[in-house]
N, C-alpha and C. Protein backbone atom coordinates (compact mmCIF):
# COMPACT_ATOMS: atom_id res chain seq x y z
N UNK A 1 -64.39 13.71 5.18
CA UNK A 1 -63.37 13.63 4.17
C UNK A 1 -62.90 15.03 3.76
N UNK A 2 -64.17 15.87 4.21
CA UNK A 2 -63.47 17.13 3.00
C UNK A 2 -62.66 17.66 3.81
N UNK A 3 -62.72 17.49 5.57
CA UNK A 3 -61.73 17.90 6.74
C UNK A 3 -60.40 18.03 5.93
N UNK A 4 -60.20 16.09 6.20
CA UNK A 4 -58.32 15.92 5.86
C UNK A 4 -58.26 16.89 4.29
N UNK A 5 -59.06 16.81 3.54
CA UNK A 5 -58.50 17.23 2.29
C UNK A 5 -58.31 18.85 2.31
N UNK A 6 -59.03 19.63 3.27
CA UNK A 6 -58.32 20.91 3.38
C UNK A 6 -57.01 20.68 4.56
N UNK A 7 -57.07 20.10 5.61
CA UNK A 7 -56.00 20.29 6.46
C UNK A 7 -54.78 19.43 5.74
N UNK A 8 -55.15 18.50 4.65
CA UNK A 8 -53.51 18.10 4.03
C UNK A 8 -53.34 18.81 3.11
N UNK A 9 -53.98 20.42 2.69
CA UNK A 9 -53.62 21.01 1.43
C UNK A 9 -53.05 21.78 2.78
N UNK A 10 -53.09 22.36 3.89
CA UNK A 10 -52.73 23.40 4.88
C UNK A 10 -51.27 22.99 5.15
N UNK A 11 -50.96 21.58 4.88
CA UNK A 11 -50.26 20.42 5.36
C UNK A 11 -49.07 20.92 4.21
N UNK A 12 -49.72 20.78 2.93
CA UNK A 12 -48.91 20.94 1.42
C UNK A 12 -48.51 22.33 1.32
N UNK A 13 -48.84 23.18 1.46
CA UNK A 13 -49.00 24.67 1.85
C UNK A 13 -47.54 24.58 2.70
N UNK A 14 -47.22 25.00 3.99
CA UNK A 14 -46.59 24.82 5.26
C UNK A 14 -45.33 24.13 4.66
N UNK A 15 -45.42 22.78 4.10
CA UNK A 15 -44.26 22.25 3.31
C UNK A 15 -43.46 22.81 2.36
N UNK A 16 -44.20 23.66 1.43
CA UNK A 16 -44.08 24.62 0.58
C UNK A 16 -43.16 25.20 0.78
N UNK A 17 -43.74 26.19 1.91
CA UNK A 17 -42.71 26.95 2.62
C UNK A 17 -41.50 26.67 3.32
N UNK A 18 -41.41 25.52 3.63
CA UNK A 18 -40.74 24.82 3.87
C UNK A 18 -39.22 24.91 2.70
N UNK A 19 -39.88 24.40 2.05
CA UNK A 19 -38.97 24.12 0.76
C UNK A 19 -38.36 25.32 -0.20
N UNK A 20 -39.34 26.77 0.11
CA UNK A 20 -38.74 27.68 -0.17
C UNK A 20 -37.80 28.12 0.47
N UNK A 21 -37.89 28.44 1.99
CA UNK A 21 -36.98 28.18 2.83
C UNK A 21 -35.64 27.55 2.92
N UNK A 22 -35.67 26.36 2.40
CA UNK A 22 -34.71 25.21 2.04
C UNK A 22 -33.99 25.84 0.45
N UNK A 23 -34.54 26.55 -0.57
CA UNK A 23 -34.27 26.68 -1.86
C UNK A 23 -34.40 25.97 -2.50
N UNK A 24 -35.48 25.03 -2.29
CA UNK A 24 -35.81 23.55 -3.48
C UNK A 24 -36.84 24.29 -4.14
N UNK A 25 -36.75 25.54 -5.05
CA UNK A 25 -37.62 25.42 -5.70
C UNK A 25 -38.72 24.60 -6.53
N UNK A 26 -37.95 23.61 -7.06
CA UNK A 26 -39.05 22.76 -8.04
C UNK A 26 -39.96 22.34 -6.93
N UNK A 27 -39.44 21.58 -5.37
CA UNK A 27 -40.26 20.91 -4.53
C UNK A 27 -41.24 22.24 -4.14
N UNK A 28 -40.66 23.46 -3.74
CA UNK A 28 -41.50 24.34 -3.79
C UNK A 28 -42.96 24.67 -4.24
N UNK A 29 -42.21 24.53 -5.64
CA UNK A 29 -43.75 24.84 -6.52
C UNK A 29 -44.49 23.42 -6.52
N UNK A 30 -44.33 22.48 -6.51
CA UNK A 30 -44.72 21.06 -6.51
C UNK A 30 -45.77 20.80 -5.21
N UNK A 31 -45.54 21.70 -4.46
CA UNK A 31 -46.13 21.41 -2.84
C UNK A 31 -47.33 22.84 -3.13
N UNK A 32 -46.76 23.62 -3.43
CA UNK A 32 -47.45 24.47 -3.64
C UNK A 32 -48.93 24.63 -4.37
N UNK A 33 -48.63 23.62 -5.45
CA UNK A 33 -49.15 22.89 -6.75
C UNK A 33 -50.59 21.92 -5.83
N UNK A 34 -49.87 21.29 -4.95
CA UNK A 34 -50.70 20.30 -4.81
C UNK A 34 -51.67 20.63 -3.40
N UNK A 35 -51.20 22.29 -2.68
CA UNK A 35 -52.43 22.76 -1.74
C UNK A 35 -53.37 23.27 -2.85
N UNK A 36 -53.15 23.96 -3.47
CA UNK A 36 -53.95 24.57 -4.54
C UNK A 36 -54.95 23.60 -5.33
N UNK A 37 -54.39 22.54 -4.98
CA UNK A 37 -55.53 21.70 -6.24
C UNK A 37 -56.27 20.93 -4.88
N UNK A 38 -55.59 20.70 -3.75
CA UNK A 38 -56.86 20.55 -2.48
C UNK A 38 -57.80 21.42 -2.32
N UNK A 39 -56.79 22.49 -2.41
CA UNK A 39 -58.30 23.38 -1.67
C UNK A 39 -59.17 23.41 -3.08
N UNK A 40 -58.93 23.25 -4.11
CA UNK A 40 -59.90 23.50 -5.10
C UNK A 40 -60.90 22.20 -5.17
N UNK A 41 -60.38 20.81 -4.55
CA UNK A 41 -61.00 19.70 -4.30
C UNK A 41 -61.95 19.98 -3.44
N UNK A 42 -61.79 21.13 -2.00
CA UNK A 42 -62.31 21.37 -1.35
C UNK A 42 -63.95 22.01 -1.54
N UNK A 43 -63.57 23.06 -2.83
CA UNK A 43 -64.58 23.70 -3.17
C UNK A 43 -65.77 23.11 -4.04
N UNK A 44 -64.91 21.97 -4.94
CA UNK A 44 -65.64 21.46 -5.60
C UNK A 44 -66.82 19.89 -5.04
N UNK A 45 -66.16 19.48 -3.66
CA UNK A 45 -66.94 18.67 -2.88
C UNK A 45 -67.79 19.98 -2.02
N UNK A 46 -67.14 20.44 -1.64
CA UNK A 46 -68.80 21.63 -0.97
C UNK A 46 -69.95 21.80 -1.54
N UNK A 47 -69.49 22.38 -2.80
CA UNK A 47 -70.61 22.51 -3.87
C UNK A 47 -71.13 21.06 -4.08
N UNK A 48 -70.87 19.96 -4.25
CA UNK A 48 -71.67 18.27 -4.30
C UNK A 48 -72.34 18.47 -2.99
N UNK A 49 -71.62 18.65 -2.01
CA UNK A 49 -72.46 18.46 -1.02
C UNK A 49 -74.09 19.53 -0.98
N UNK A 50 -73.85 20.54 -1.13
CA UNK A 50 -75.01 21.11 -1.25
C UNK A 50 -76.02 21.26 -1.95
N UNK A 51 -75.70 20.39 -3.16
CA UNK A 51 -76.37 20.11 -4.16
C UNK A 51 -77.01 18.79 -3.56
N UNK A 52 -76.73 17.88 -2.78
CA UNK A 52 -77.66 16.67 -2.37
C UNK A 52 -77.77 17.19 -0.87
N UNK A 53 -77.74 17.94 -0.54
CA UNK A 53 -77.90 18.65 0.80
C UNK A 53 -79.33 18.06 1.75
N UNK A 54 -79.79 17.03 2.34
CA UNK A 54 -81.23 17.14 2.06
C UNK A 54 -82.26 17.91 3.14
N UNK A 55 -81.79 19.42 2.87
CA UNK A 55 -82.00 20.35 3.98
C UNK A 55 -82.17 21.70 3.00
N UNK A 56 -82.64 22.37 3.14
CA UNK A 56 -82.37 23.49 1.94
C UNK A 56 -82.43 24.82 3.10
N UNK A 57 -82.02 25.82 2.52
CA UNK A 57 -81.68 27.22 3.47
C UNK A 57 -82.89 27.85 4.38
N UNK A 58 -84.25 27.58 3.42
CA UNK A 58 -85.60 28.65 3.45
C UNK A 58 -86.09 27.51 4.87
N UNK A 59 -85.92 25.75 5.11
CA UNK A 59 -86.75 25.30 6.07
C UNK A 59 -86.16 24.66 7.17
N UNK A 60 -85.12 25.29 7.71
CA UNK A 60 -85.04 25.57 9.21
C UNK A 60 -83.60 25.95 9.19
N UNK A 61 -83.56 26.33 10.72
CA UNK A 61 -82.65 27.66 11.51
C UNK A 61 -81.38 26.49 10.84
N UNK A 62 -81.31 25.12 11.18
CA UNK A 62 -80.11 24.75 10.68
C UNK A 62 -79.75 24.79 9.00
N UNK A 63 -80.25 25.00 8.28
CA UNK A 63 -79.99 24.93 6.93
C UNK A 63 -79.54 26.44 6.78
N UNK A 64 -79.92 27.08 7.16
CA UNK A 64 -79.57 28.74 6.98
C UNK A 64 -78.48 28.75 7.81
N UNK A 65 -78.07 28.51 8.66
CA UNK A 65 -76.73 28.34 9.68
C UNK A 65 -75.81 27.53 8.84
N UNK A 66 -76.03 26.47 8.25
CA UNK A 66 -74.88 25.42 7.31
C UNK A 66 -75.04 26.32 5.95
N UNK A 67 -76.17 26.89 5.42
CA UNK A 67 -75.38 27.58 4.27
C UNK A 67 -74.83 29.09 4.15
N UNK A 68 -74.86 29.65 5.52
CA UNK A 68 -74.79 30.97 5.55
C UNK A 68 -72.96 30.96 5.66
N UNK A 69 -72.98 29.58 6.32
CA UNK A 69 -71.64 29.85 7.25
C UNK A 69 -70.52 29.02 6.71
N UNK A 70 -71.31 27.68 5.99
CA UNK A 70 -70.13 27.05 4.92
C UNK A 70 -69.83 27.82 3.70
N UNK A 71 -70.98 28.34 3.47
CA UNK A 71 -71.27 29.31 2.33
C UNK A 71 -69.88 30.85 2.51
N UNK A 72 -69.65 31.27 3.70
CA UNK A 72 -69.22 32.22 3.62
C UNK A 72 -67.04 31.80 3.91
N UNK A 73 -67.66 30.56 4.14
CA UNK A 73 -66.20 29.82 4.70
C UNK A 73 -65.75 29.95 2.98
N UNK A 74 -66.68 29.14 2.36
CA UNK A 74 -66.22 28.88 1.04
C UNK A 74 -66.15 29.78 0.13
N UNK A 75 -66.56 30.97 0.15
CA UNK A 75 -66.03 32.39 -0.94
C UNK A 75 -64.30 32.28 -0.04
N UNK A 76 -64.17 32.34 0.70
CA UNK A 76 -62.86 32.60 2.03
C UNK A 76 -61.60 32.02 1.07
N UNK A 77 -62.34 30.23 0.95
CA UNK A 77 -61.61 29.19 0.28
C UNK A 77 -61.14 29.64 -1.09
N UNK A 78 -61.87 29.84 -1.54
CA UNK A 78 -61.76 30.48 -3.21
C UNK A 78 -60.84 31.66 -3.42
N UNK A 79 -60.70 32.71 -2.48
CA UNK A 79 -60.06 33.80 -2.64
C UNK A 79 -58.64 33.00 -1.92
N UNK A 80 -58.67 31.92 -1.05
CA UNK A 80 -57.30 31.47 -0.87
C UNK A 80 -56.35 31.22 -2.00
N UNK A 81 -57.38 30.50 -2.17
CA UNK A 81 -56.80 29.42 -3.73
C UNK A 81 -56.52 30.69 -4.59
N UNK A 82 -57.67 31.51 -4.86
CA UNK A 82 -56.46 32.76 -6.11
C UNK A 82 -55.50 33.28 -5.50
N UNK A 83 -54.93 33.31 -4.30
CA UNK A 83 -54.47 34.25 -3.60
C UNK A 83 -53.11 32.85 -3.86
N UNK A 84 -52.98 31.66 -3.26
CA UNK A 84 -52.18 30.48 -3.73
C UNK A 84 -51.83 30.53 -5.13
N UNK A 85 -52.65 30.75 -6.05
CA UNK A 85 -52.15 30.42 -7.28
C UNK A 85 -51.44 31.69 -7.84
N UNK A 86 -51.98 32.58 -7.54
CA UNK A 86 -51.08 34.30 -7.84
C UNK A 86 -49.66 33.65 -7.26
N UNK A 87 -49.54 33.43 -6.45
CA UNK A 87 -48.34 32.80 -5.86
C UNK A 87 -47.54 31.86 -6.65
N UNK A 88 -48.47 30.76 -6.82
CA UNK A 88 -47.47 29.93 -7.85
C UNK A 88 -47.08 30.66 -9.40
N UNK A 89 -47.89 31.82 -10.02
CA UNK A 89 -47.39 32.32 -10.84
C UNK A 89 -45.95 33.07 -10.43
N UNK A 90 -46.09 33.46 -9.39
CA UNK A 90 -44.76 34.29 -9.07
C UNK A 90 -43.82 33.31 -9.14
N UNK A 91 -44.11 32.46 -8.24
CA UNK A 91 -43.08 31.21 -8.46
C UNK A 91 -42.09 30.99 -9.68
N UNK A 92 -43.11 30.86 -10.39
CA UNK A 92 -43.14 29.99 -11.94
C UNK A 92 -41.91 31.51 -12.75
N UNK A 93 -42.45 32.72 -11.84
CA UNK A 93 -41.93 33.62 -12.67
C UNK A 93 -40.15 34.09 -11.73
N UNK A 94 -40.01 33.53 -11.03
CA UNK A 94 -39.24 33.62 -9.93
C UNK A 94 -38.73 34.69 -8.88
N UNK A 95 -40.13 34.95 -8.66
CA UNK A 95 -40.54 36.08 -7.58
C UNK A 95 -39.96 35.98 -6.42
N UNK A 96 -39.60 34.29 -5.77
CA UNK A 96 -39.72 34.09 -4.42
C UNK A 96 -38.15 34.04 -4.63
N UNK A 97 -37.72 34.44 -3.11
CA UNK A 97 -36.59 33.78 -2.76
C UNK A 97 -36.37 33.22 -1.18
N UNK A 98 -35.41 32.55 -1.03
CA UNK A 98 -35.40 31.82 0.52
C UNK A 98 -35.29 33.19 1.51
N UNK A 99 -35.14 34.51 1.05
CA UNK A 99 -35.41 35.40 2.08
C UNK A 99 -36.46 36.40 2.01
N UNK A 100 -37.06 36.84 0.72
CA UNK A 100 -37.86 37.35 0.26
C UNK A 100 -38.93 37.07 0.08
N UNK A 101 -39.82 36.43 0.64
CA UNK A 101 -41.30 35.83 -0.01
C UNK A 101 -42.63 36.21 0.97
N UNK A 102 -42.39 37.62 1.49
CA UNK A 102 -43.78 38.07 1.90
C UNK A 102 -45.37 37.91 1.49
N UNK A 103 -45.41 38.11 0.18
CA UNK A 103 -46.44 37.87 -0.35
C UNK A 103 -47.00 36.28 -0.45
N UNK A 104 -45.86 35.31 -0.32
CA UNK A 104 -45.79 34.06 0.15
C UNK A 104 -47.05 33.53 0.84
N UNK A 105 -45.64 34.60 2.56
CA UNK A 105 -45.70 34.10 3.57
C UNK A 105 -47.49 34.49 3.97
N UNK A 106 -47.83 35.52 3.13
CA UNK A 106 -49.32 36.00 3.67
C UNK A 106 -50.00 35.37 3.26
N UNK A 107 -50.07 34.60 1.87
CA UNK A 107 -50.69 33.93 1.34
C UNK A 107 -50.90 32.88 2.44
N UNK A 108 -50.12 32.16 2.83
CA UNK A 108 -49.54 30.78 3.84
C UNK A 108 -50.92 31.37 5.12
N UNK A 109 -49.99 32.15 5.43
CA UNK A 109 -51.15 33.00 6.66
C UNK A 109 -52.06 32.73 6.65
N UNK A 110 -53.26 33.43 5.85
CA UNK A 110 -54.68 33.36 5.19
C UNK A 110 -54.97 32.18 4.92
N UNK A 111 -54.11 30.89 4.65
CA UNK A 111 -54.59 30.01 4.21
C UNK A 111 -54.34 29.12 5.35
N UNK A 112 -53.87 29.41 6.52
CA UNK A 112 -53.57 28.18 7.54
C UNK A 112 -54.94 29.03 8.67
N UNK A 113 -55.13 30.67 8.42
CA UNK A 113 -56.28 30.86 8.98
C UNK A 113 -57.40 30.43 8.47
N UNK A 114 -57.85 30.04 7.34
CA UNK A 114 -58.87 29.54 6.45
C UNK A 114 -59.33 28.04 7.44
N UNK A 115 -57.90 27.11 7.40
CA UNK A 115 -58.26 25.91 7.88
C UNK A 115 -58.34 26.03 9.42
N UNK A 116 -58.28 26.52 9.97
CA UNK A 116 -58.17 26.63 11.69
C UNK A 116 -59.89 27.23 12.04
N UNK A 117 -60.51 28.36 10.66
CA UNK A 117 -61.98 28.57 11.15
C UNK A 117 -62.81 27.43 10.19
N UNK A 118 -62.29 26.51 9.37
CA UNK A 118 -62.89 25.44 9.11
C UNK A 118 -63.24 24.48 10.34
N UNK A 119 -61.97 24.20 11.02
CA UNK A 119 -62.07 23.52 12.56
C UNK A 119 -63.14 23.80 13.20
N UNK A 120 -63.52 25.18 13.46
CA UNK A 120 -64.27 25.93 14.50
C UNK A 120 -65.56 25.54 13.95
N UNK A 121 -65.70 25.51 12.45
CA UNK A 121 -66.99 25.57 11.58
C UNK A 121 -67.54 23.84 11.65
N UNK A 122 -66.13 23.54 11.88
CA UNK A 122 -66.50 21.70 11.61
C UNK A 122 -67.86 21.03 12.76
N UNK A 123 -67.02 22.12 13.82
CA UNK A 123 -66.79 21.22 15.15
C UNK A 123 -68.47 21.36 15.51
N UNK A 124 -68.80 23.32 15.28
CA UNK A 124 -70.51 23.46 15.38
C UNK A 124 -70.85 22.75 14.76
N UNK A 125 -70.84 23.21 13.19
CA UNK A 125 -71.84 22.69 12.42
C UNK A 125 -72.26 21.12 12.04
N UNK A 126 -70.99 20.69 11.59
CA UNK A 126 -71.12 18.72 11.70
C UNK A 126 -71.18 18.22 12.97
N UNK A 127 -70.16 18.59 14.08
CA UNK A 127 -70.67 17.43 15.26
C UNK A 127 -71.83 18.25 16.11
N UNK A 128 -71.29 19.52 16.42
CA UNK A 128 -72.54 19.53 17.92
C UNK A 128 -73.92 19.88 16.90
N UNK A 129 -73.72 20.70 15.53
CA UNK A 129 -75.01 20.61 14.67
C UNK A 129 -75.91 19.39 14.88
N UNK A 130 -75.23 18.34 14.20
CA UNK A 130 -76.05 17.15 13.96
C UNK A 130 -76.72 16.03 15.62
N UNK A 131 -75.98 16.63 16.62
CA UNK A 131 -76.59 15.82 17.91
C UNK A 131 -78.25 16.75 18.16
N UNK A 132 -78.49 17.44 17.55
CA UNK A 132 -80.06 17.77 17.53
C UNK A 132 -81.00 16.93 16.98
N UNK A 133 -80.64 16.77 15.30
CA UNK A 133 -80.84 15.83 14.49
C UNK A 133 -80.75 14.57 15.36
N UNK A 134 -80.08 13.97 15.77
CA UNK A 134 -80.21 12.66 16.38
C UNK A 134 -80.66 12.77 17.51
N UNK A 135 -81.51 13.75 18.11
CA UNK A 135 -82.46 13.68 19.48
C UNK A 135 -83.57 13.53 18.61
N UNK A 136 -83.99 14.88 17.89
CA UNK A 136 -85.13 14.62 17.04
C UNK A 136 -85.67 13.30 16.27
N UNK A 137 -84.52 12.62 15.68
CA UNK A 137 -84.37 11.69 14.82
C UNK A 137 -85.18 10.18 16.10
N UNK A 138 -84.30 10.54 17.04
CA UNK A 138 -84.53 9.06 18.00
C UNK A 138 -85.56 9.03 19.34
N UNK A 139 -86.34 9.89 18.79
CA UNK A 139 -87.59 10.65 19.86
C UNK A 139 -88.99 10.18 18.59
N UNK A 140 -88.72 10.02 17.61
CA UNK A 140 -89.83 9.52 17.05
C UNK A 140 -90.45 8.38 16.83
């Protein structure tokens, strides 16, 4: 779940730009509005998850690998999201325009690179991670 909910804030993001592009401001900030409160959905299911985690860092190579590396994904996430919301203040303050919006467009950047090493992070750590777990698991 927490996949789609960062790749449809990457989704809301991209649209954004879109719409700045276009000069719909209000849709602008509205899209803008609503990657920012994904990825913050994002951060705030990470943290649930690791809190019922039932693996902890100190007792084995995989728990130190899932928290070293979601762990470092997710400071990444957090500096997106301020880096998004600095943005929507500009917005709000009318910083951007349909030709001007570098600081935007980097924001956008950083944040469509965020979700592309989530992919990479998904793909180790949840699928080929957990086919160990289910040798171990179905060997006993």
């Amino acid at each position: 779940m927490n996949t789609f909910v960062l790749l449809t804030s990457s989704f809301a993001v991209n649209v954004a730009h879109d719409e700045l592009r276009e000069g719909d401001r209000p849709r602008f900030k509205g899209f803008l509005a609503l990657g920012i409160a994904l990825g913050v959905l994002f951060v705030f299911t990470q943290a649930y998850e690791y809190i019922h985690a039932p693996f902890s860092f100190k007792n084995s190579v995989y728990g130190a690998t899932f928290f070293m590396a979601t762990g470092f994904h997710g400071a990444h996430v957090i500096i997106g999201v301020i880096f998004l919301f600095v943005c929507l203040v500009r917005a709000w303050l009318g910083q951007f325009t349909p030709r001007h919006h570098v600081g935007f467009q980097f924001a956008a950047w950083y944040w469509h690179f965020v979700d592309v090493v989530w992919i990479f992070l998904f793909s180790c750590i949840y699928i080929w991670g957990s086919w160990g777990a289910a040798i171990e698991g179905g060997a006993g």
